[in-house]
PDB file of N, CA and C in Angstrom:
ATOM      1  N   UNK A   1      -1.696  -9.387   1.122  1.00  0.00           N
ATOM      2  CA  UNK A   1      -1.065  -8.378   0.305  1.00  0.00           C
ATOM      3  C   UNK A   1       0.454  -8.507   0.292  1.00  0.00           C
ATOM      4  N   UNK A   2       1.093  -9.011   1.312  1.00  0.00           N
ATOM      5  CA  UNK A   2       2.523  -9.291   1.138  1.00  0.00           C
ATOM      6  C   UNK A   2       2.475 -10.235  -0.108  1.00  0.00           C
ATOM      7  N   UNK A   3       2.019 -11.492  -0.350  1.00  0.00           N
ATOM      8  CA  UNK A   3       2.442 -12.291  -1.298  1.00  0.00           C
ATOM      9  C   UNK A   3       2.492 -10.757  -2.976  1.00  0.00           C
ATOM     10  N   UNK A   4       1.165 -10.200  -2.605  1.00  0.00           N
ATOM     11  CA  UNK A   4       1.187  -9.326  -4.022  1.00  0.00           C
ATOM     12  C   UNK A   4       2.537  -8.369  -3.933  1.00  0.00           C
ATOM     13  N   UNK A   5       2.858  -7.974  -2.541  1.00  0.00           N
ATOM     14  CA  UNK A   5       3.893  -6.822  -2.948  1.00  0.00           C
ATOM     15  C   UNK A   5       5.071  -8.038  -3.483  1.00  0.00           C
ATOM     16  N   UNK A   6       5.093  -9.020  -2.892  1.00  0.00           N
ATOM     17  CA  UNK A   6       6.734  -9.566  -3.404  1.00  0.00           C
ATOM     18  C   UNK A   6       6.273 -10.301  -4.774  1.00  0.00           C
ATOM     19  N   UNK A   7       5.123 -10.130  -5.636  1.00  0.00           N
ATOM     20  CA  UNK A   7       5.113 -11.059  -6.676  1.00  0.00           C
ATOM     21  C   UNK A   7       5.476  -9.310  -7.556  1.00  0.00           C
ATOM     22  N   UNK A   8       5.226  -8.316  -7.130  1.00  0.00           N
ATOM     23  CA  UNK A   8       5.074  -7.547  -8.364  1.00  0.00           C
ATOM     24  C   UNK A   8       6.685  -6.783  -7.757  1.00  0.00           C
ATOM     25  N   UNK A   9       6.961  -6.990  -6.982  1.00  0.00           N
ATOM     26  CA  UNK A   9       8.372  -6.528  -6.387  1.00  0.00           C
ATOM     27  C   UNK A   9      10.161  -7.358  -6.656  1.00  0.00           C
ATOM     28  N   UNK A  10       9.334  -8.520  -6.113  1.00  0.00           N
ATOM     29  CA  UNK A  10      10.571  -9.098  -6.027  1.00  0.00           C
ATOM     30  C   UNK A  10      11.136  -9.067  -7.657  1.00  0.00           C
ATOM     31  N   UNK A  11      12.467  -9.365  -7.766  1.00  0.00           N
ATOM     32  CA  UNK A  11      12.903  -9.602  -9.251  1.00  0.00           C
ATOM     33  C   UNK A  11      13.299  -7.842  -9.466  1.00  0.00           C
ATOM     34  N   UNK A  12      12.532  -7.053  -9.164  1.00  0.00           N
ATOM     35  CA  UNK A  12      12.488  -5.628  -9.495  1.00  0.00           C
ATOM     36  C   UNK A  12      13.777  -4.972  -8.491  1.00  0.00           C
ATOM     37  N   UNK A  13      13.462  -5.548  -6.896  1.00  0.00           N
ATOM     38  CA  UNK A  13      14.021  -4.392  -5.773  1.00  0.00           C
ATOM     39  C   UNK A  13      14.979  -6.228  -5.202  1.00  0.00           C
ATOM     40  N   UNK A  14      16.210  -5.416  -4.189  1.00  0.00           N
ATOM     41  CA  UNK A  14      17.104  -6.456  -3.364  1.00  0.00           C
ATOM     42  C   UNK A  14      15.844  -6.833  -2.460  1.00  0.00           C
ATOM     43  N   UNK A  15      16.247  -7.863  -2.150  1.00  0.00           N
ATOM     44  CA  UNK A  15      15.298  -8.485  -0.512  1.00  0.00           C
ATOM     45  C   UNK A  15      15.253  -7.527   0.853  1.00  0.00           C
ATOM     46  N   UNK A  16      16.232  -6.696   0.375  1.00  0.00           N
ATOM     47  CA  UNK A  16      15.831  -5.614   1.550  1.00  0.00           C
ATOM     48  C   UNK A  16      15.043  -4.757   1.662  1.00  0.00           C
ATOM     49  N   UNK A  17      15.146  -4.612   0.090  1.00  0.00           N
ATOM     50  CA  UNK A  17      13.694  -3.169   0.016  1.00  0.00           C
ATOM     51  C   UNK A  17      12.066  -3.936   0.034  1.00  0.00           C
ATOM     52  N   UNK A  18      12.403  -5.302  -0.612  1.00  0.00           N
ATOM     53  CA  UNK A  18      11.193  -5.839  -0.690  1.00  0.00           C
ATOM     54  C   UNK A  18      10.952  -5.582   0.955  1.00  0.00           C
ATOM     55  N   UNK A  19      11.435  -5.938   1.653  1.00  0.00           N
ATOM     56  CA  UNK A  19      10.930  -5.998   3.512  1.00  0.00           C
ATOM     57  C   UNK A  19      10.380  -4.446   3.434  1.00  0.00           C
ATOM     58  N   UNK A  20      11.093  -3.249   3.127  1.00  0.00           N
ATOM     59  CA  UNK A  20      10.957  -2.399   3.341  1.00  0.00           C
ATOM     60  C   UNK A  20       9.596  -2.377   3.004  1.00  0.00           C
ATOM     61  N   UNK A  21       9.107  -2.348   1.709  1.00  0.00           N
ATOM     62  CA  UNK A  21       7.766  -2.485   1.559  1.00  0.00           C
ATOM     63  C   UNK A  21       6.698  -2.867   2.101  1.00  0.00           C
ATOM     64  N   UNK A  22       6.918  -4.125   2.333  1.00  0.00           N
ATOM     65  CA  UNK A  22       6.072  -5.056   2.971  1.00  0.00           C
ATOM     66  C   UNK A  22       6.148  -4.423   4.508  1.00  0.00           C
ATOM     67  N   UNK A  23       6.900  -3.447   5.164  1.00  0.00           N
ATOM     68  CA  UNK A  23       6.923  -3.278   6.651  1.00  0.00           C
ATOM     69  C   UNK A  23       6.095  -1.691   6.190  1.00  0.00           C
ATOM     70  N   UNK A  24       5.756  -1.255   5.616  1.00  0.00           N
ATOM     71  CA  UNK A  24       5.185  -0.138   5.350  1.00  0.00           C
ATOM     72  C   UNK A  24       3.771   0.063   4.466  1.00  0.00           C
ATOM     73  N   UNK A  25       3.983  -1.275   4.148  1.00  0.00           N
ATOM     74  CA  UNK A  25       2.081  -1.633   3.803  1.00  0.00           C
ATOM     75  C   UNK A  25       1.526  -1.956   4.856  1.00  0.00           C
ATOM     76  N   UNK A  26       2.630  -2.842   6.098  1.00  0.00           N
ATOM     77  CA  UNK A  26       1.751  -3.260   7.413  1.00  0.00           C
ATOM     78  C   UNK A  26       1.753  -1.669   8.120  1.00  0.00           C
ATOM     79  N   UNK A  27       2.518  -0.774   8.097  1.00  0.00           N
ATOM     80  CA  UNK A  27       2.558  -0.006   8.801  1.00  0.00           C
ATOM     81  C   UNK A  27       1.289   0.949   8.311  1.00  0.00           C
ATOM     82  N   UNK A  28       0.968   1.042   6.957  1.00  0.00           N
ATOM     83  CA  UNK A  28       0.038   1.932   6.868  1.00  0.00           C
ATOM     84  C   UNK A  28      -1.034   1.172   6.932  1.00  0.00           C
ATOM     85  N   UNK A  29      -1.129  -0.286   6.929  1.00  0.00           N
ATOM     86  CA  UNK A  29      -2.642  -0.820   7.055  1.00  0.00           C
ATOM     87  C   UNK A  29      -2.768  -0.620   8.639  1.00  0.00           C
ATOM     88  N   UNK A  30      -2.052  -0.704   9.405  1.00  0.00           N
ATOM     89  CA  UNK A  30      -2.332  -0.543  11.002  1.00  0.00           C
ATOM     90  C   UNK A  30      -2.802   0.561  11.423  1.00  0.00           C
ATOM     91  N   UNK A  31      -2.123   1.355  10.568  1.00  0.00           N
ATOM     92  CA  UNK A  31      -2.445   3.008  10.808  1.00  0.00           C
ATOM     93  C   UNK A  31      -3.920   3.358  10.798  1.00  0.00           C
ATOM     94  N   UNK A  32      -4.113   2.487   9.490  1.00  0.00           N
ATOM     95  CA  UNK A  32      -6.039   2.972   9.171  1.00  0.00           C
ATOM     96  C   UNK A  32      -6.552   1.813   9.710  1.00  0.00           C
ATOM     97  N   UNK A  33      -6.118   1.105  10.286  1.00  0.00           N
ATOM     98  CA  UNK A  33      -7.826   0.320  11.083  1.00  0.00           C
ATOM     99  C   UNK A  33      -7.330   0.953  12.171  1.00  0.00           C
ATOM    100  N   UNK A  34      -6.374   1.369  13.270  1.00  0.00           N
ATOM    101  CA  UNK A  34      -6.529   2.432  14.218  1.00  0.00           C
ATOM    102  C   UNK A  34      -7.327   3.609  14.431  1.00  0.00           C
ATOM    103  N   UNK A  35      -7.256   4.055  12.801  1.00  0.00           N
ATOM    104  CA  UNK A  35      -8.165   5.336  12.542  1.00  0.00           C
ATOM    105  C   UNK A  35      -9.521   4.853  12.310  1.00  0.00           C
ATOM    106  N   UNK A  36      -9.864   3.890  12.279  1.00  0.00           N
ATOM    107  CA  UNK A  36     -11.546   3.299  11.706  1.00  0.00           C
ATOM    108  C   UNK A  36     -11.938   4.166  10.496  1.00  0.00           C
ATOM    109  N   UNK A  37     -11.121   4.875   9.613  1.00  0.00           N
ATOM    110  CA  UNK A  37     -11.557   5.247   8.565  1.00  0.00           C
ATOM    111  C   UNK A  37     -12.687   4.068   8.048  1.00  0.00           C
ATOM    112  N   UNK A  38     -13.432   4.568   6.726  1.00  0.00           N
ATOM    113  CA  UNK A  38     -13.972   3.892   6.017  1.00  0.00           C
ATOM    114  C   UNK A  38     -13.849   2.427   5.068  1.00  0.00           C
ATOM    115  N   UNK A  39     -12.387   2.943   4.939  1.00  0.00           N
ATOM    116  CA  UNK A  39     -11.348   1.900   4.343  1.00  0.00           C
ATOM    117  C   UNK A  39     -10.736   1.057   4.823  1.00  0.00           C
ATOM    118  N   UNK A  40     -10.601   1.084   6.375  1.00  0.00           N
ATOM    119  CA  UNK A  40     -10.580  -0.424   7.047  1.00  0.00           C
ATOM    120  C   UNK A  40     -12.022  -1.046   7.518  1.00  0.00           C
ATOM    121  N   UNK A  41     -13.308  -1.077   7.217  1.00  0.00           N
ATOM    122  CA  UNK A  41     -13.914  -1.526   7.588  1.00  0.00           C
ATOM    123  C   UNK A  41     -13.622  -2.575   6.445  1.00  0.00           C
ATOM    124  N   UNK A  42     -14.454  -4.109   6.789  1.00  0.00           N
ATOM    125  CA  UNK A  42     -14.327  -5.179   6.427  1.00  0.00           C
ATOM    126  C   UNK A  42     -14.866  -5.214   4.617  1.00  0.00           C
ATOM    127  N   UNK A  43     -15.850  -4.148   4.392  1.00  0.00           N
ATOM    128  CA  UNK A  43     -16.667  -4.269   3.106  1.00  0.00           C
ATOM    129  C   UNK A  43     -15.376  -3.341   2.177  1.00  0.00           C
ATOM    130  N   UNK A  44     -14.629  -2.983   2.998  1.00  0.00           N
ATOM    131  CA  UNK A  44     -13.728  -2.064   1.907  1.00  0.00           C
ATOM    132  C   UNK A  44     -12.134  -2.194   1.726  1.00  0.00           C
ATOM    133  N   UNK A  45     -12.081  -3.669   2.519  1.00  0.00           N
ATOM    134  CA  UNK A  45     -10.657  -3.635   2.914  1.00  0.00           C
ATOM    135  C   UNK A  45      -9.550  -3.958   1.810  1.00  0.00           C
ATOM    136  N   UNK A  46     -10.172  -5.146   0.985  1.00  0.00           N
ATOM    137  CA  UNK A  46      -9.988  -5.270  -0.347  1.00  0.00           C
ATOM    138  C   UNK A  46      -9.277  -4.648  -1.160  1.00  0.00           C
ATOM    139  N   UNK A  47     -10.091  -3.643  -1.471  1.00  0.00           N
ATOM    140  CA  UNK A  47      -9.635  -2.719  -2.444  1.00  0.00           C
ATOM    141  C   UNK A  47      -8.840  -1.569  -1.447  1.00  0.00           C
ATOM    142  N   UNK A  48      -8.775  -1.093  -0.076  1.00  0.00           N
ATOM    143  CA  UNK A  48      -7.679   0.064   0.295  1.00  0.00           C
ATOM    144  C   UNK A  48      -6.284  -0.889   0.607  1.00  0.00           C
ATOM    145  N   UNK A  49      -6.525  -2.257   0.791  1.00  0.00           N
ATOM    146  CA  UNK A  49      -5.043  -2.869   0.627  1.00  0.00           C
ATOM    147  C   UNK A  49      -4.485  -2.945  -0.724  1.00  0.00           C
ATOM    148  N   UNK A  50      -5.342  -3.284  -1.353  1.00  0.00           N
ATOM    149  CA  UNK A  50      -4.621  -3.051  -3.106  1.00  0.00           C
ATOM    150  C   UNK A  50      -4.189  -1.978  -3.210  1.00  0.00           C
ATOM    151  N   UNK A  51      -4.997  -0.669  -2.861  1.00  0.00           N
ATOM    152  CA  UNK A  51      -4.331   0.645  -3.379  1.00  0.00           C
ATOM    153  C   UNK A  51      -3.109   0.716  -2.623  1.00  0.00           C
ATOM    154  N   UNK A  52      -2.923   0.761  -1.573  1.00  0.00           N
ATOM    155  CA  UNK A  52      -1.879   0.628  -0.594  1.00  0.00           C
ATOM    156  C   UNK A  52      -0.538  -0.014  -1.027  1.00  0.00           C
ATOM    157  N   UNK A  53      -0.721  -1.144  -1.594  1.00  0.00           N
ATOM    158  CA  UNK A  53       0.256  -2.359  -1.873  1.00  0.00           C
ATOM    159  C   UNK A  53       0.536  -1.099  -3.289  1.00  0.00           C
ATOM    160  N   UNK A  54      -0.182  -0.964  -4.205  1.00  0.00           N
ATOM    161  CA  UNK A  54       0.449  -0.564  -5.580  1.00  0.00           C
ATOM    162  C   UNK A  54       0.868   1.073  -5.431  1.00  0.00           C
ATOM    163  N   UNK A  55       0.312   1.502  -4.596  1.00  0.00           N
ATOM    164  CA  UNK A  55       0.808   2.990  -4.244  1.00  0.00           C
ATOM    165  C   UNK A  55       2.199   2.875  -3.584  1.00  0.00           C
ATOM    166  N   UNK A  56       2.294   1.611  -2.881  1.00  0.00           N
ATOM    167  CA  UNK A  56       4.164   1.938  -2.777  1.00  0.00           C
ATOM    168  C   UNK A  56       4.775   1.651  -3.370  1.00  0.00           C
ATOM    169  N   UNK A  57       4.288   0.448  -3.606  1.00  0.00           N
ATOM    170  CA  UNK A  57       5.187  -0.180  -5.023  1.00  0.00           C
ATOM    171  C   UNK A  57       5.425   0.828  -6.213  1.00  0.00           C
ATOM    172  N   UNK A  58       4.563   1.308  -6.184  1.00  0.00           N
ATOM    173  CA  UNK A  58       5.024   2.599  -7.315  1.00  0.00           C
ATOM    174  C   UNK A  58       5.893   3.875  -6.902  1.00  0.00           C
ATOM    175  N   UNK A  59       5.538   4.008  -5.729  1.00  0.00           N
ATOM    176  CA  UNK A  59       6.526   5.274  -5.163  1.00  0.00           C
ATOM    177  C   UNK A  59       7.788   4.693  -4.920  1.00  0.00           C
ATOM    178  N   UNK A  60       8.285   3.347  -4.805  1.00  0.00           N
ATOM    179  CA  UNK A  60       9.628   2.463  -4.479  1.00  0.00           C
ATOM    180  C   UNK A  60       9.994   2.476  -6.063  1.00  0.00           C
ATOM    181  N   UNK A  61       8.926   2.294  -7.124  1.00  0.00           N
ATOM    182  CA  UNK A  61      10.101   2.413  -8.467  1.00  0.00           C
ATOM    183  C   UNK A  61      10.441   4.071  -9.150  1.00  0.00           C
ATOM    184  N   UNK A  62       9.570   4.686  -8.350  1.00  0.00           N
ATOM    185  CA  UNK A  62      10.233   6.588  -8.647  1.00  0.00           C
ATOM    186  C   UNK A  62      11.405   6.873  -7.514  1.00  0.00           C
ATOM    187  N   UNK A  63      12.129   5.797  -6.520  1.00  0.00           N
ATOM    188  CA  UNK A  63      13.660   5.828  -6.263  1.00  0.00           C
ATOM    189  C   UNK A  63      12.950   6.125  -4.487  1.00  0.00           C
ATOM    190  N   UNK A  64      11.712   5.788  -4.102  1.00  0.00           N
ATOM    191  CA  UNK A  64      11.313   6.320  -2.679  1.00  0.00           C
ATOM    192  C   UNK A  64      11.691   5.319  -1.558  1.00  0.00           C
ATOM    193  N   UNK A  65      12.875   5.034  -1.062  1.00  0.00           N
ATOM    194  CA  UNK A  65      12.780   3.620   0.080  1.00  0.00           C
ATOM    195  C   UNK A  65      12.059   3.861   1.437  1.00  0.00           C
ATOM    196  N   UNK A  66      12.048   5.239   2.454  1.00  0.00           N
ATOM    197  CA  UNK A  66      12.051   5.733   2.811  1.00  0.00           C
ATOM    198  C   UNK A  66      10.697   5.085   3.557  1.00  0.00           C
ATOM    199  N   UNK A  67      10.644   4.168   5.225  1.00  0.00           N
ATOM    200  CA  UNK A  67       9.532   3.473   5.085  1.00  0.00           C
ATOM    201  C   UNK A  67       8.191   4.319   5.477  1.00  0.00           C
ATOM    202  N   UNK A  68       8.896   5.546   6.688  1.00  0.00           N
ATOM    203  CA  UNK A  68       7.771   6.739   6.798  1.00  0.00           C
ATOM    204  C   UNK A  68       6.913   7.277   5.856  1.00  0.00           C
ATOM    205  N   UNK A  69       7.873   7.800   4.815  1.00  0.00           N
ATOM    206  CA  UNK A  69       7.626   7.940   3.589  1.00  0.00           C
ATOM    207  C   UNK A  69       6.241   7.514   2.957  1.00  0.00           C
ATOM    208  N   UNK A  70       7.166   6.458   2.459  1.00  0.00           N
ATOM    209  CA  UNK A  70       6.447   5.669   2.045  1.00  0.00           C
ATOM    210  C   UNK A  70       4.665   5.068   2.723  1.00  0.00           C
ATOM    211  N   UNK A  71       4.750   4.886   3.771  1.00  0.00           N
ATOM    212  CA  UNK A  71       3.782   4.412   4.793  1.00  0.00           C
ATOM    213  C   UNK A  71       2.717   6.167   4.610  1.00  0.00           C
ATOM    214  N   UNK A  72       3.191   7.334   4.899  1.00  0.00           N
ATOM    215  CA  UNK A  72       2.582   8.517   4.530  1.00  0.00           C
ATOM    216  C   UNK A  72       1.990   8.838   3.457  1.00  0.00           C
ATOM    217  N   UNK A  73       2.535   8.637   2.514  1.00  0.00           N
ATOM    218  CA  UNK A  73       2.324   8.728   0.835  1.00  0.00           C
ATOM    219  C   UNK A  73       1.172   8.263   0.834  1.00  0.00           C
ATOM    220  N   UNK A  74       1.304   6.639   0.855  1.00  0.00           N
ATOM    221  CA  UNK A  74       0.070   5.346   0.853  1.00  0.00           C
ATOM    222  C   UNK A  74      -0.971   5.830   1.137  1.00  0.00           C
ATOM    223  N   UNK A  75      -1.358   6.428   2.367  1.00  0.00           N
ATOM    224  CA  UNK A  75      -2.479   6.920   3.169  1.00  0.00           C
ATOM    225  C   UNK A  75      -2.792   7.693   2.760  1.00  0.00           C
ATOM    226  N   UNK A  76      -1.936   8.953   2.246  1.00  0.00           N
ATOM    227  CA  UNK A  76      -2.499  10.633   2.136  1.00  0.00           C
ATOM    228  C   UNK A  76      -3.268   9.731   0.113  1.00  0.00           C
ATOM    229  N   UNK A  77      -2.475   8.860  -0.117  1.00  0.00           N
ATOM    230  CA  UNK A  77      -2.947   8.384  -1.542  1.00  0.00           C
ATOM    231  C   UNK A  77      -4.377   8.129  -1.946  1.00  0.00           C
ATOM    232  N   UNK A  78      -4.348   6.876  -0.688  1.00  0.00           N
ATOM    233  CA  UNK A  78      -5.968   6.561  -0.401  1.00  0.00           C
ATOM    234  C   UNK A  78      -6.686   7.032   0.252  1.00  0.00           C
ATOM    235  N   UNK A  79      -6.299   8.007   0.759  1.00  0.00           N
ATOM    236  CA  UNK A  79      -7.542   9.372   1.307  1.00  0.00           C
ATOM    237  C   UNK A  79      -7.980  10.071   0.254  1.00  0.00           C
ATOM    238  N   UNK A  80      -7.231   9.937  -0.899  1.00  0.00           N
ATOM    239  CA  UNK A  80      -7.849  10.917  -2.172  1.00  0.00           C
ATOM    240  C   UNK A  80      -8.846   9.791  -3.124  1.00  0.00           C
ATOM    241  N   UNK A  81      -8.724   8.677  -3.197  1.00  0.00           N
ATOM    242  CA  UNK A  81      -9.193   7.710  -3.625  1.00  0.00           C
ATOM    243  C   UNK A  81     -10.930   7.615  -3.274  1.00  0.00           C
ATOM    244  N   UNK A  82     -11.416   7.692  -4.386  1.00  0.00           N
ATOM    245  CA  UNK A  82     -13.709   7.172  -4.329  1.00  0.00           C
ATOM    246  C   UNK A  82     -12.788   6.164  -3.745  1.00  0.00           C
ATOM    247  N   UNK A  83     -14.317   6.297  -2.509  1.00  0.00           N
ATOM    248  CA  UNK A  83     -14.430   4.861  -1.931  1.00  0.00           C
ATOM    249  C   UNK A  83     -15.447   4.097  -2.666  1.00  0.00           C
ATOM    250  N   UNK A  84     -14.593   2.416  -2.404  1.00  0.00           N
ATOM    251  CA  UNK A  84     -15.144   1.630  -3.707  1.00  0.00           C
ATOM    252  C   UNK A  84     -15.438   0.548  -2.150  1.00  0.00           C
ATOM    253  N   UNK A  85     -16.008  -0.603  -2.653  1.00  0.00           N
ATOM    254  CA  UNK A  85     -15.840  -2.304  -2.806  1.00  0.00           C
ATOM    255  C   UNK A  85     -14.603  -2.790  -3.387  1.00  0.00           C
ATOM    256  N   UNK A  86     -14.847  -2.788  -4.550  1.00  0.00           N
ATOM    257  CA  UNK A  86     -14.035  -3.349  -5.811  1.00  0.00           C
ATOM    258  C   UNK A  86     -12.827  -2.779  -5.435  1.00  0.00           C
ATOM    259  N   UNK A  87     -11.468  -3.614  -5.597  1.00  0.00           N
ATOM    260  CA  UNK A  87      -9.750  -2.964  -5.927  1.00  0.00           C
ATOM    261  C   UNK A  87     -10.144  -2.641  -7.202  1.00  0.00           C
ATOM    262  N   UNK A  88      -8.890  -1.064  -7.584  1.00  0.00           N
ATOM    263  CA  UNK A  88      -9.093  -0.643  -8.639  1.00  0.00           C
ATOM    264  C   UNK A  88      -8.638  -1.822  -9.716  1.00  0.00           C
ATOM    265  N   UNK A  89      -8.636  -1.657 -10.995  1.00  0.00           N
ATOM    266  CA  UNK A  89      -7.704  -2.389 -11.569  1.00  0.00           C
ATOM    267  C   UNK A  89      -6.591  -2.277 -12.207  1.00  0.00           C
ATOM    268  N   UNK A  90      -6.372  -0.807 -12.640  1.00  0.00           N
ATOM    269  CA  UNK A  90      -4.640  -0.252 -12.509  1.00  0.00           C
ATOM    270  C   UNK A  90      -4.674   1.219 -11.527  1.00  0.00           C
ATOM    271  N   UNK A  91      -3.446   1.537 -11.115  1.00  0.00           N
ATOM    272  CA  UNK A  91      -3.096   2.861 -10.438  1.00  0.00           C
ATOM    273  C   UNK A  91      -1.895   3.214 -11.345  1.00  0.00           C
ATOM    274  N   UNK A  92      -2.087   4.352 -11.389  1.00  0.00           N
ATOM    275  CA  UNK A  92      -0.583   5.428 -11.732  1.00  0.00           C
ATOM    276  C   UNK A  92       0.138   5.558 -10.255  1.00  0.00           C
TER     277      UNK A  92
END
């Protein structure tokens, strides 16, 4: 998922925010396989890293750098999210 945050990031944000990102997709993917939610098990991981990756990426272009933030958002995001298999194929 890093290569996806810096392909749909980079060009957009400085190299600093891109890190920022990328340290807050790891931070919220760590978060939920700690929690053994549903969404880190192996059949679902797929698609809660996609949501993850495009849920910040989208909260970083409404002006959010903020990596807590950000890392909070992600999670409380994909806690509202049907659990799937499949990554969605767009998010708002």
């Amino acid at each position: 998922m890093h290569e996806f945050i810096k392909q749909h990031a980079d060009g957009v944000f400085e190299p600093e925010v891109v890190r920022i990102l990328t340290d807050a997709f790891d931070d919220a993917w760590a978060q939920l396989q700690v929690s053994g939610a549903p969404f880190s098990q192996e059949e679902y991981a797929l698609a809660a890293r996609t949501i993850i990756a495009k849920r910040i990426i989208a909260l970083a272009k409404e002006g959010q750098f903020d990596r807590r933030r950000l890392t909070t958002a992600a999670l409380i995001y994909l806690g509202r999210q049907k659990l799937s298999h499949a990554p969605p194929s767009d998010l708002s």
